[in-house]
C-alpha atoms as a PDB file:
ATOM      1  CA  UNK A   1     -16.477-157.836-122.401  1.00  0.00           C
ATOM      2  CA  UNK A   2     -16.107-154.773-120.091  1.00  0.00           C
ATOM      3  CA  UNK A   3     -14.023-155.184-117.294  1.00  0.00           C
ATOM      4  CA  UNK A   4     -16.170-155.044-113.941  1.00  0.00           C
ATOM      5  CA  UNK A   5     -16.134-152.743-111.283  1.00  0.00           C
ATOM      6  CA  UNK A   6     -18.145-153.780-108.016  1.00  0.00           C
ATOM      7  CA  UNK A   7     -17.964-150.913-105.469  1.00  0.00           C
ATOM      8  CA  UNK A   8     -19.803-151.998-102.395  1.00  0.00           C
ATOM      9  CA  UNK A   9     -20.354-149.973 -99.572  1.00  0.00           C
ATOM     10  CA  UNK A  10     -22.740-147.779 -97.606  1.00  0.00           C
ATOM     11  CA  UNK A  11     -24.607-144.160 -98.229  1.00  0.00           C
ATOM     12  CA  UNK A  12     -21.182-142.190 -99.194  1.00  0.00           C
ATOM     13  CA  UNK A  13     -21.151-145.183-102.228  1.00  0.00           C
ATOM     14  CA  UNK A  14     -24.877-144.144-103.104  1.00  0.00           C
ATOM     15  CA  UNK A  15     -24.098-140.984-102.887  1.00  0.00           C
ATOM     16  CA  UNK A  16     -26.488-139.708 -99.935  1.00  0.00           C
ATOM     17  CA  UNK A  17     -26.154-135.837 -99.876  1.00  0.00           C
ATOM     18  CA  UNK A  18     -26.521-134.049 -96.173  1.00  0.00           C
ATOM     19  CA  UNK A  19     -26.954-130.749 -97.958  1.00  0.00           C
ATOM     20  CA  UNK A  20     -29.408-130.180-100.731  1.00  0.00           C
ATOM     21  CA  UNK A  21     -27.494-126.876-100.961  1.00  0.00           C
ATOM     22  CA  UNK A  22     -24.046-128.816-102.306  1.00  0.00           C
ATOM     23  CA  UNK A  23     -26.178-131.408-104.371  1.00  0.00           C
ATOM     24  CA  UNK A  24     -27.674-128.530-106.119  1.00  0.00           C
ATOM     25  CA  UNK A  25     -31.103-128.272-104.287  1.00  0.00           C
ATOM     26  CA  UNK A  26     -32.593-131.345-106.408  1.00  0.00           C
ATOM     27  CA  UNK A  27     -32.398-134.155-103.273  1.00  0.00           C
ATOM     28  CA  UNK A  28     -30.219-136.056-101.308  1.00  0.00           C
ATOM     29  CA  UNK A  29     -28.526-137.815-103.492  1.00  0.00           C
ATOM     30  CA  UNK A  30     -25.651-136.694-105.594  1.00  0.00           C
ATOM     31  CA  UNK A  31     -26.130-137.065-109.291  1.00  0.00           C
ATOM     32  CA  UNK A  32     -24.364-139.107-111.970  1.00  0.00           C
ATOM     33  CA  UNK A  33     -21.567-136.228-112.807  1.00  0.00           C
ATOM     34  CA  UNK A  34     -21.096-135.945-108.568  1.00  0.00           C
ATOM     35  CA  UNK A  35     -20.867-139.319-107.083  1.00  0.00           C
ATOM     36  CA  UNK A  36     -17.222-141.053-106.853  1.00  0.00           C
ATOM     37  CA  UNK A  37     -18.105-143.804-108.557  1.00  0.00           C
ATOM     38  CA  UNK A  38     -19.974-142.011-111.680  1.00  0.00           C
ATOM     39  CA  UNK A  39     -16.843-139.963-111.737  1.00  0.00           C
ATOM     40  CA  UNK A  40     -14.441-143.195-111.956  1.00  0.00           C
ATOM     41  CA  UNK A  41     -16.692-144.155-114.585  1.00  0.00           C
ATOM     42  CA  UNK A  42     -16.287-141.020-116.746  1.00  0.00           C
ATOM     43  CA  UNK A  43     -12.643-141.166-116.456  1.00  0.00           C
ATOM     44  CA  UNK A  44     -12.301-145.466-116.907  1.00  0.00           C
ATOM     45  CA  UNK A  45     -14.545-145.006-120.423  1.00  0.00           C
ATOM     46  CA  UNK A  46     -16.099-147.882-121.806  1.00  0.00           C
ATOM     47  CA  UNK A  47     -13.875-150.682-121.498  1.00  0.00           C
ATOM     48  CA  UNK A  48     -14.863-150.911-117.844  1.00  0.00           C
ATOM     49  CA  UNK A  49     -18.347-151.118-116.128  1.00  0.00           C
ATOM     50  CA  UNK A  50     -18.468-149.793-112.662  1.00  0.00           C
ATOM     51  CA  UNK A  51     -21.223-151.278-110.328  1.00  0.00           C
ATOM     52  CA  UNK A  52     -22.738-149.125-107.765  1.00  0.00           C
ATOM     53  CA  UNK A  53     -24.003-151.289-104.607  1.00  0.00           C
ATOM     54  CA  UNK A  54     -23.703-148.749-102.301  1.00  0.00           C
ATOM     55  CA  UNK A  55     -26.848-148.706 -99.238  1.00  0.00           C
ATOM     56  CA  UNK A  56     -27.074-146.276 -96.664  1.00  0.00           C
ATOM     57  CA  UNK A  57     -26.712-147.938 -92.835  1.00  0.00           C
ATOM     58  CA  UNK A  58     -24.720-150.671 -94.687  1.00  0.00           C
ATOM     59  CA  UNK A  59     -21.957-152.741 -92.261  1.00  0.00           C
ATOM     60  CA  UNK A  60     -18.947-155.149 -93.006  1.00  0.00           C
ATOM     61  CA  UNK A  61     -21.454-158.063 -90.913  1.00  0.00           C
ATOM     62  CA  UNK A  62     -23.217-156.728 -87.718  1.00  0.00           C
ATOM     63  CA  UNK A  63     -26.967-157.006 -87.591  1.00  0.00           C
ATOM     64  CA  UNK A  64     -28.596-153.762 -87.256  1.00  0.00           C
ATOM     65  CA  UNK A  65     -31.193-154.436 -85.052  1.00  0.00           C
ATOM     66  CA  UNK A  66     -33.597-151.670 -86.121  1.00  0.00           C
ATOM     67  CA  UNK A  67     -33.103-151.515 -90.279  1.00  0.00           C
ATOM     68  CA  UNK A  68     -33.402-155.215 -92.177  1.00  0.00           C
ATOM     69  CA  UNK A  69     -30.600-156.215 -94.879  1.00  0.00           C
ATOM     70  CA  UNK A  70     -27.534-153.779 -93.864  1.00  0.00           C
ATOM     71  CA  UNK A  71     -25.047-156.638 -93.281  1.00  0.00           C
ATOM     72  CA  UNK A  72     -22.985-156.833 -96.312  1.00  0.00           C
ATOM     73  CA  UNK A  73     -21.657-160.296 -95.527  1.00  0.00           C
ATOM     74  CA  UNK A  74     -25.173-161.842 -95.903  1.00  0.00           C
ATOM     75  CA  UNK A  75     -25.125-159.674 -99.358  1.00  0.00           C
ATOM     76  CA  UNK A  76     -22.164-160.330-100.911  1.00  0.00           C
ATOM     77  CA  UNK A  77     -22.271-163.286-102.570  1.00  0.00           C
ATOM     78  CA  UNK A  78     -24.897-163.020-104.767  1.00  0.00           C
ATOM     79  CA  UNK A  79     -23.589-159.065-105.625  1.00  0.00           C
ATOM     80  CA  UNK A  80     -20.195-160.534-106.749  1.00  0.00           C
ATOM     81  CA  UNK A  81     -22.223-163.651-108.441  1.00  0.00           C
ATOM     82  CA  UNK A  82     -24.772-161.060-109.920  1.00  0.00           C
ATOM     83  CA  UNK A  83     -21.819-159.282-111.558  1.00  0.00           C
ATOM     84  CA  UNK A  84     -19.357-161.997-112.652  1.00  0.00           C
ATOM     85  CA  UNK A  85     -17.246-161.706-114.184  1.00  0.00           C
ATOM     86  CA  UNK A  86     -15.543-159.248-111.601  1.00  0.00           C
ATOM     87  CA  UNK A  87     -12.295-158.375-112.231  1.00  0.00           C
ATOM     88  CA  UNK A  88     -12.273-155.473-109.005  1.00  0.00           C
ATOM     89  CA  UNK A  89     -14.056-155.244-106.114  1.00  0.00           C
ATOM     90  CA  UNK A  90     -13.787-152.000-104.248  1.00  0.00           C
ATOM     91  CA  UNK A  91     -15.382-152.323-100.738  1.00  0.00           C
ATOM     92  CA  UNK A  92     -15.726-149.116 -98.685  1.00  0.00           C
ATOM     93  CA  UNK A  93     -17.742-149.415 -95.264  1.00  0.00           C
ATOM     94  CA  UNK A  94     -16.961-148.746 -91.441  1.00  0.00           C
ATOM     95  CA  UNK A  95     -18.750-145.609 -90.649  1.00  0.00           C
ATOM     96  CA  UNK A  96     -22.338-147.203 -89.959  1.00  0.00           C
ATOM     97  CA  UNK A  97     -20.246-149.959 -87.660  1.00  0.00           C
ATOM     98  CA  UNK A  98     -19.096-147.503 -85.496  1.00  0.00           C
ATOM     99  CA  UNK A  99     -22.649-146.837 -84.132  1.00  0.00           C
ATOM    100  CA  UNK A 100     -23.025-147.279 -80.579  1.00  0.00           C
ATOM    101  CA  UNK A 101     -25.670-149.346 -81.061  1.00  0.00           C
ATOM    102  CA  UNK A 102     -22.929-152.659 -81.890  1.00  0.00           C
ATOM    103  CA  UNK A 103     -21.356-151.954 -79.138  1.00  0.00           C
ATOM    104  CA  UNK A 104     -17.822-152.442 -80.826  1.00  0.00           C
ATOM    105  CA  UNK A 105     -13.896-151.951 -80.944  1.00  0.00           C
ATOM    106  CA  UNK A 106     -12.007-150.734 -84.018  1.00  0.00           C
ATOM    107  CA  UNK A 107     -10.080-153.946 -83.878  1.00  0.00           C
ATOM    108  CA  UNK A 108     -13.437-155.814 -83.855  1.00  0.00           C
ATOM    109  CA  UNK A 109     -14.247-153.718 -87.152  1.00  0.00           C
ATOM    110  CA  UNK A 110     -11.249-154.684 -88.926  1.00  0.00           C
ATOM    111  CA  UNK A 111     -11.710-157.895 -87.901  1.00  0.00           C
ATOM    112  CA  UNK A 112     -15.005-158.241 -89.570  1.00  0.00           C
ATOM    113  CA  UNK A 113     -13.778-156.207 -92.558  1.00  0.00           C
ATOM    114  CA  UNK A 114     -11.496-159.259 -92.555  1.00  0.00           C
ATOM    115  CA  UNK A 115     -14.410-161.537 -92.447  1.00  0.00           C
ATOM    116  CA  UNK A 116     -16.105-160.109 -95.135  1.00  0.00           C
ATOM    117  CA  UNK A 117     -12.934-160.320 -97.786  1.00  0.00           C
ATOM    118  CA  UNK A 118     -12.142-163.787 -96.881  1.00  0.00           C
ATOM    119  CA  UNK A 119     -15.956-164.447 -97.942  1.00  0.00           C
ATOM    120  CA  UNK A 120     -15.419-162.555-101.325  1.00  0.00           C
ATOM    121  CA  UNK A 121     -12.072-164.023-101.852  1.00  0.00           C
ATOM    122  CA  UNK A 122     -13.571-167.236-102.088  1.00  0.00           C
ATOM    123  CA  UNK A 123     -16.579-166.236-104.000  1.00  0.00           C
ATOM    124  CA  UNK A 124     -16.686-167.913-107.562  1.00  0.00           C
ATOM    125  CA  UNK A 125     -17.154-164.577-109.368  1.00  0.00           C
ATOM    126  CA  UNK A 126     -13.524-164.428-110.875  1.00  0.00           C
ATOM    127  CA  UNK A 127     -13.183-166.236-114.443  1.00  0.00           C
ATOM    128  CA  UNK A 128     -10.343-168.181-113.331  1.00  0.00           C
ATOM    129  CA  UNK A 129      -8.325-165.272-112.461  1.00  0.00           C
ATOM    130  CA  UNK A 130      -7.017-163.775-108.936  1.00  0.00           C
ATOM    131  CA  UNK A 131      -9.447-162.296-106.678  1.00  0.00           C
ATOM    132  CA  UNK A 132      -8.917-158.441-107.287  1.00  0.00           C
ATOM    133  CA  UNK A 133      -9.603-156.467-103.960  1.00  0.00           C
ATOM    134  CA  UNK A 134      -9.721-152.958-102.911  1.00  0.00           C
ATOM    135  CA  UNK A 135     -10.354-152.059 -99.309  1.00  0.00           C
ATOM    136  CA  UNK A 136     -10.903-148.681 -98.571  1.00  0.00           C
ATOM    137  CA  UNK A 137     -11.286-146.652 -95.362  1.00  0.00           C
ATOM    138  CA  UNK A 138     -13.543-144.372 -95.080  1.00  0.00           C
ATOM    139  CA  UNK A 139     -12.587-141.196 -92.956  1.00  0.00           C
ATOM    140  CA  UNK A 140     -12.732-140.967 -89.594  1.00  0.00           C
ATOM    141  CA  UNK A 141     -16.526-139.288 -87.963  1.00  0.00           C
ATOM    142  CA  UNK A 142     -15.708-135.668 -87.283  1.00  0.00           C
ATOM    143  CA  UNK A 143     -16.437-134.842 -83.429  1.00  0.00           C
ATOM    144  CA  UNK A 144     -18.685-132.435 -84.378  1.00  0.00           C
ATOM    145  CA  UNK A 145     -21.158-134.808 -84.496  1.00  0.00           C
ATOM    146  CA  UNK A 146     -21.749-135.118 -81.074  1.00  0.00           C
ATOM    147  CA  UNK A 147     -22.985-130.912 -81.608  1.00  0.00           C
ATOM    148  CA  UNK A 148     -25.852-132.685 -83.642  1.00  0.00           C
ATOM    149  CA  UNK A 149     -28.846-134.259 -83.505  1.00  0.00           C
ATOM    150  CA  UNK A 150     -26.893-137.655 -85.319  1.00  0.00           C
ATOM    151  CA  UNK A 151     -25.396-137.916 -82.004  1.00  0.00           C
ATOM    152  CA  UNK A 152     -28.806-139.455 -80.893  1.00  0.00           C
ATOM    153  CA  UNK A 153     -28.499-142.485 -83.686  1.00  0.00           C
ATOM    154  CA  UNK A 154     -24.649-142.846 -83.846  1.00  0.00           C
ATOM    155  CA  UNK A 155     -23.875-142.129 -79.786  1.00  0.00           C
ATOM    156  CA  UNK A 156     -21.186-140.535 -78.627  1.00  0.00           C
ATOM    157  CA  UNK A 157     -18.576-142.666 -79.053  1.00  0.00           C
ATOM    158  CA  UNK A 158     -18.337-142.868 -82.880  1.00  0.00           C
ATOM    159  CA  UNK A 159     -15.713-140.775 -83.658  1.00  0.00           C
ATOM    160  CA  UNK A 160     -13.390-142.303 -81.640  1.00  0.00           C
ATOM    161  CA  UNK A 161     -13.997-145.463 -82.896  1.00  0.00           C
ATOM    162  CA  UNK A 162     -14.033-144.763 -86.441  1.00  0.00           C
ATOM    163  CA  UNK A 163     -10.805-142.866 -86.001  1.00  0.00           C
ATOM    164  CA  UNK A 164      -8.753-145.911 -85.422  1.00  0.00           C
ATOM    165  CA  UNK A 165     -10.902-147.772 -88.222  1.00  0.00           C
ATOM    166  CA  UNK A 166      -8.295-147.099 -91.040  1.00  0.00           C
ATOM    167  CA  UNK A 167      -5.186-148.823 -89.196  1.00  0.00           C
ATOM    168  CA  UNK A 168      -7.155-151.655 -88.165  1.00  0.00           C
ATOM    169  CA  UNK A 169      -8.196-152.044 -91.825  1.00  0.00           C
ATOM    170  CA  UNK A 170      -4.387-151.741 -92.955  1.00  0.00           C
ATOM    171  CA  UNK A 171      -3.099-154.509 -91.071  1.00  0.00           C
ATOM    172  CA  UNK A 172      -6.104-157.034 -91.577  1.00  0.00           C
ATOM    173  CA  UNK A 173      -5.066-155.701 -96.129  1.00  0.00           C
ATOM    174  CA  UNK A 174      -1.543-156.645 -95.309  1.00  0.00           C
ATOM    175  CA  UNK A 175      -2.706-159.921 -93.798  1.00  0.00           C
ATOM    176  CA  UNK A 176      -4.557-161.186 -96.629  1.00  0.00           C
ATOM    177  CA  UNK A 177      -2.572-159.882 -99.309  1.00  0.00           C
ATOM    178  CA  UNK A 178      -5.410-157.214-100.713  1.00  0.00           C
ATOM    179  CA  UNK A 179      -5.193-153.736-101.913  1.00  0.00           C
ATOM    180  CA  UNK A 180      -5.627-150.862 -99.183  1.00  0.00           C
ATOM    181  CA  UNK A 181      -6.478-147.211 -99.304  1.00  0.00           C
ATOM    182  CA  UNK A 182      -7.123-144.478 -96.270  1.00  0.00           C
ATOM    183  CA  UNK A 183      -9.468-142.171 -97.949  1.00  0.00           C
ATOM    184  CA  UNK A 184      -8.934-140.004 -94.799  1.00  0.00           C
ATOM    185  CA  UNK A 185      -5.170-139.546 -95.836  1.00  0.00           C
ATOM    186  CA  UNK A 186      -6.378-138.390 -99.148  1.00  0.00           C
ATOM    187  CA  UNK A 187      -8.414-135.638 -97.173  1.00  0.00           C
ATOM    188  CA  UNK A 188     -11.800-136.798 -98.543  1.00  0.00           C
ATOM    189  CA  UNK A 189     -14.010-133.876 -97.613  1.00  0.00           C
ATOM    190  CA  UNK A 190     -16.884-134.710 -94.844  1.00  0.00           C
ATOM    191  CA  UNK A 191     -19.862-131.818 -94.556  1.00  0.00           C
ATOM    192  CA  UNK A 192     -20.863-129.985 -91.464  1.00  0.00           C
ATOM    193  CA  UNK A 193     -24.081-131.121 -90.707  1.00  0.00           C
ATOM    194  CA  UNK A 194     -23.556-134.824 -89.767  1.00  0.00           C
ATOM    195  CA  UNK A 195     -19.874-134.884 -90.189  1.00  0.00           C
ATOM    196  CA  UNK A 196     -19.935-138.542 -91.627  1.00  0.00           C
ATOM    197  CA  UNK A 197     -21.187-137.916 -95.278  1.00  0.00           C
ATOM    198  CA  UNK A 198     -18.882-136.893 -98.180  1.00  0.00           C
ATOM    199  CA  UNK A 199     -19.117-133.904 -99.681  1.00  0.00           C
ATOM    200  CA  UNK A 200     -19.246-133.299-103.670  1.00  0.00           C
ATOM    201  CA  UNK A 201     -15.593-131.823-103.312  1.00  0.00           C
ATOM    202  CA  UNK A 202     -15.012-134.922-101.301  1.00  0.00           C
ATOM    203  CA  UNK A 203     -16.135-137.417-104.047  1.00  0.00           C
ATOM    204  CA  UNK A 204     -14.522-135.857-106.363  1.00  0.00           C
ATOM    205  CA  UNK A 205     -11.123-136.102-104.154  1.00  0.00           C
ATOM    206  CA  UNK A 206     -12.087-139.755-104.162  1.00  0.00           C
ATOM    207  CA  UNK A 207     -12.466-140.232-107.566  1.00  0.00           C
ATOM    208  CA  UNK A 208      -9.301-138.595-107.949  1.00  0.00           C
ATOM    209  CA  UNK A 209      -7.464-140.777-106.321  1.00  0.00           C
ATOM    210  CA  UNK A 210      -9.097-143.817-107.337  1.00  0.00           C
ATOM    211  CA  UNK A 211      -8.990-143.191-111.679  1.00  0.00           C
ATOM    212  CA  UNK A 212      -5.137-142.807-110.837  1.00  0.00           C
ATOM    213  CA  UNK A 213      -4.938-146.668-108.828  1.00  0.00           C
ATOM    214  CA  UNK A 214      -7.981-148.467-110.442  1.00  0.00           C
ATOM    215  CA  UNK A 215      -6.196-148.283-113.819  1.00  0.00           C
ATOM    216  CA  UNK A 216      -2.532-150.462-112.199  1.00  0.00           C
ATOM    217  CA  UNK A 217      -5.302-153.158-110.194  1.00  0.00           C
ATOM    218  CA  UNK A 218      -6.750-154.018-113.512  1.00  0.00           C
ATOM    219  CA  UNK A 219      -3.739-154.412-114.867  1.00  0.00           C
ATOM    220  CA  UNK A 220      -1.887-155.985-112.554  1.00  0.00           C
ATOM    221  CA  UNK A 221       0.777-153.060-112.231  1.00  0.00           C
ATOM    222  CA  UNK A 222       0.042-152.608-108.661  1.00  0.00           C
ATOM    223  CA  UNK A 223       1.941-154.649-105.801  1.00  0.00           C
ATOM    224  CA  UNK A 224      -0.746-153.849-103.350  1.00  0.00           C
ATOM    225  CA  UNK A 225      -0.969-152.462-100.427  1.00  0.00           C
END
C-alpha cells in the first residue's frame, strides 16, 4: 500500500487563486502542476498518496457564524478515518481564524491548533504505528489588506493577529511532541490583491520545502520540531 498523505487545511490547501492572471486566466483555482500539494505529489512518486482536504474559510475549531462546516475539529475524524491508513498528516490553517469576526488572540489560536492535534492524535487512523504530525504555519496577513476591500470580511485587526500565529503554533508543536514548520520563514509568496492567498511562486516555495522534510517524517529520520 501507498503511504498516505492527509494535508488538511483551508483555501491556500485547495489552491484558491486571487489572480486569474498567475493561475493562467482559466479560474481561481490553481491546477494540478501549481498547487503545493500536487507538486509534493510529483516529487513523492507513487509510493505515496497525498490527500487534498483543503476548504476555503476553513478554522482549527471556531464556528463561523455565517458559512456552515468550516470547523476542522468537527471534520477531522472521519477525514483521518476516511483515509486510514495515514501515515502523515500535514495540517495547515490559521489565516481564516484570525478574522475579526472570532474575536480572538494568537495564543487562543494556538491553543485551538492544540485542540485540534490532540483530537487527531487520538484518532484510530494509524495501523498501530505513531501518530505522524505536521503542523504548519501559514504566513502572517500582509497589512495591505486593510488597502482592500477583504478588510470588510477579515477586519482590521488580522494581520496583527496572524503575525504572532506561527510562535504560538511552535510552542503548542513542542508541547505535544509534533512536527512544526513556519511557512512564513520559508518566504512563501502571498499576492497583492488580498494579501492572504499564496501565490503559484509561493506554492511552489512550499512544495519545496516540504518534498525535502516529508521524505525524513515517513521515515522516521526526523526528530521533530
Amino acid at each position: 500500500m501507498k503511504k498516505h498523505v492527509v494535508c488538511l487545511g483551508d483555501s491556500n490547501t485547495h489552491g484558491y487563486c486571487a489572480d486569474p492572471m498567475d493561475c493562467g486566466g482559466h479560474g481561481i483555482r490553481y491546477d494540478e502542476n501549481e498547487r503545493w500539494t500536487q507538486l509534493l505529489q510529483a516529487e513523492l512518486g507513487e509510493t505515496c498518496l497525498v490527500a487534498e482536504e483543503g476548504l476555503s474559510g476553513r478554522t482549527t475549531c471556531f464556528t463561523d457564524p455565517l458559512h456552515e462546516g468550516m470547523s476542522a475539529l468537527d471534520y477531522i475524524t472521519p477525514c483521518l478515518k476516511s483515509h486510514e491508513f495515514v501515515d502523515l498528516l500535514i495540517i495547515m490553517l490559521g489565516t481564516n481564524d484570525s478574522k475579526d469576526r472570532f474575536g480572538v488572540t494568537a495564543a487562543e489560536i494556538g491553543i485551538a491548533m492544540g485542540r485540534l492535534v490532540r483530537k487527531a492524535l487520538a484518532t484510530d487512523c494509524w495501523g498501530g504505528r505513531a501518530p505522524n504530525i505536521l503542523v504548519i504555519a501559514p504566513p502572517p496577513i500582509g497589512e495591505g489588506i486593510l488597502r482592500t476591500e477583504y478588510v470588510d470580511t477579515m477586519g482590521v485587526h488580522c494581520p496583527r493577529v496572524s503575525a504572532d500565529i506561527a510562535q504560538c503554533y511552535r510552542e503548542q508543536c513542542a508541547l505535544l511532541g509534533v512536527h512544526f514548520l513556519d511557512a512564513g520563514e520559508l518566504g512563501c509568496e502571498f499576492n497583492r490583491i488580498d494579501y492572504m492567498h499564496l501565490t503559484r511562486k509561493g506554492h511552489a516555495t512550499l512544495a519545496h520545502a516540504l518534498v525535502a522534510l516529508v521524505p525524513q517524517l515517513l521515515s522516521g529520520a526526523s526528530s521533530g520540531i
